[in-house]
N, C-alpha and C. Protein backbone atom coordinates (compact mmCIF):
# COMPACT_ATOMS: atom_id res chain seq x y z
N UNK A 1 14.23 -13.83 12.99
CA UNK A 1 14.43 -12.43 12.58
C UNK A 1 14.03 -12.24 11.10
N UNK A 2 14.25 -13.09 10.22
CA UNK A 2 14.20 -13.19 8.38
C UNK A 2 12.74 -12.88 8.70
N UNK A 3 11.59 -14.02 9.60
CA UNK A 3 10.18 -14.20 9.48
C UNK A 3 9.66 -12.41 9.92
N UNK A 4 10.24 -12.02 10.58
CA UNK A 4 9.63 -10.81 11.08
C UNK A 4 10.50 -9.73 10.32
N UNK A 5 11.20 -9.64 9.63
CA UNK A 5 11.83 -8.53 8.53
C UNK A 5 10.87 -8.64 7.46
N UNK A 6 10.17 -9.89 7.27
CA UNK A 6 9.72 -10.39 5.83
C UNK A 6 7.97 -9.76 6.14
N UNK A 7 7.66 -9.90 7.38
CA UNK A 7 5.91 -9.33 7.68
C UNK A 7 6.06 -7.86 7.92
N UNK A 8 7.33 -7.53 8.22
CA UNK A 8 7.15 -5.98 8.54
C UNK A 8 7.31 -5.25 7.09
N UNK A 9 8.09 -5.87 6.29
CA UNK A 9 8.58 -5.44 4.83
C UNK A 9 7.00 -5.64 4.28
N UNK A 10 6.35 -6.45 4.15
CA UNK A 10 5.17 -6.99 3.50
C UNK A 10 4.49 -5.67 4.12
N UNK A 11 4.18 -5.67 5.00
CA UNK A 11 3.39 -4.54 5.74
C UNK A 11 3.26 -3.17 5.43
N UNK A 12 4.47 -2.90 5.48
CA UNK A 12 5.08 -1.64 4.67
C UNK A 12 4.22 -1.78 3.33
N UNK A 13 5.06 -2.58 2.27
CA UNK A 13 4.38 -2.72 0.75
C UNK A 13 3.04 -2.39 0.86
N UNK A 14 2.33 -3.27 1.48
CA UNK A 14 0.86 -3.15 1.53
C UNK A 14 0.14 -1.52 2.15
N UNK A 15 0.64 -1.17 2.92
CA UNK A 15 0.55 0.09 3.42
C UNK A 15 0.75 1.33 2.18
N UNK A 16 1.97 0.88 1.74
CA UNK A 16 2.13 1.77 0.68
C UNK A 16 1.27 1.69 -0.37
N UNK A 17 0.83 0.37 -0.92
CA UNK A 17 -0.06 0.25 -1.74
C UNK A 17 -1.35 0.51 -1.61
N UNK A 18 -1.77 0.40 -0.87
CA UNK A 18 -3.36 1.18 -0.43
C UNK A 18 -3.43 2.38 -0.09
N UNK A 19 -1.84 3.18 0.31
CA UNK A 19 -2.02 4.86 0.17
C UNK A 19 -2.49 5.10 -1.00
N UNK A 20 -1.45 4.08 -1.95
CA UNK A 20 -1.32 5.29 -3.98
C UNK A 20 -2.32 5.03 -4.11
N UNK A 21 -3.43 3.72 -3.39
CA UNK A 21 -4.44 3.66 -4.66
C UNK A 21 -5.80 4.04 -3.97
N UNK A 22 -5.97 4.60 -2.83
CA UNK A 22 -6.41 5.55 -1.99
C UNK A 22 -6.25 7.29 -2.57
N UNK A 23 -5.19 7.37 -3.08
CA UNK A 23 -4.69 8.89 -3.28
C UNK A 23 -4.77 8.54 -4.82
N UNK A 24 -4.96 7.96 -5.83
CA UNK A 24 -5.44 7.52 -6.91
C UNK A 24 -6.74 8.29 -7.18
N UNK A 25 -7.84 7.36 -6.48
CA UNK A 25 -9.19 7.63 -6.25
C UNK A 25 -9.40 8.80 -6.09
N UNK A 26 -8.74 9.16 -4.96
CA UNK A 26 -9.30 10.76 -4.59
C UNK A 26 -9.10 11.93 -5.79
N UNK A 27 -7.42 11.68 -6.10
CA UNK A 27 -7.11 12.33 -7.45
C UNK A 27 -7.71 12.11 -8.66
N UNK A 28 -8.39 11.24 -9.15
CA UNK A 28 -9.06 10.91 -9.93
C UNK A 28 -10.58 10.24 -9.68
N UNK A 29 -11.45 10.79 -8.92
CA UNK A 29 -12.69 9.89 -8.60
C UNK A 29 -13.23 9.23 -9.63
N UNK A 30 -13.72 9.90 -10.89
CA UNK A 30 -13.77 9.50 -11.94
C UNK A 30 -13.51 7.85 -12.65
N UNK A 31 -12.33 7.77 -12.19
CA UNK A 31 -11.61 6.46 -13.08
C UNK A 31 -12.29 5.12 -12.41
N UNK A 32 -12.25 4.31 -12.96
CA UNK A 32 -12.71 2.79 -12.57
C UNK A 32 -12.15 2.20 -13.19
């Protein structure tokens, strides 16, 4: 149960992290 709380939690993070920096870009195309 820990191993699969710990890939679904990771999953999440990662998910979330490629929204902001997806919605980053768009909000700012500009930046690099």
């Amino acid at each position: 149960m820990e191993s699969g709380w710990m890939d679904t939690a990771l999953a999440r993070w990662a998910a979330l992290a490629s929204a902001s920096t997806i919605a980053r870009r768009i909000d700012r195309p500009n930046d690099k």
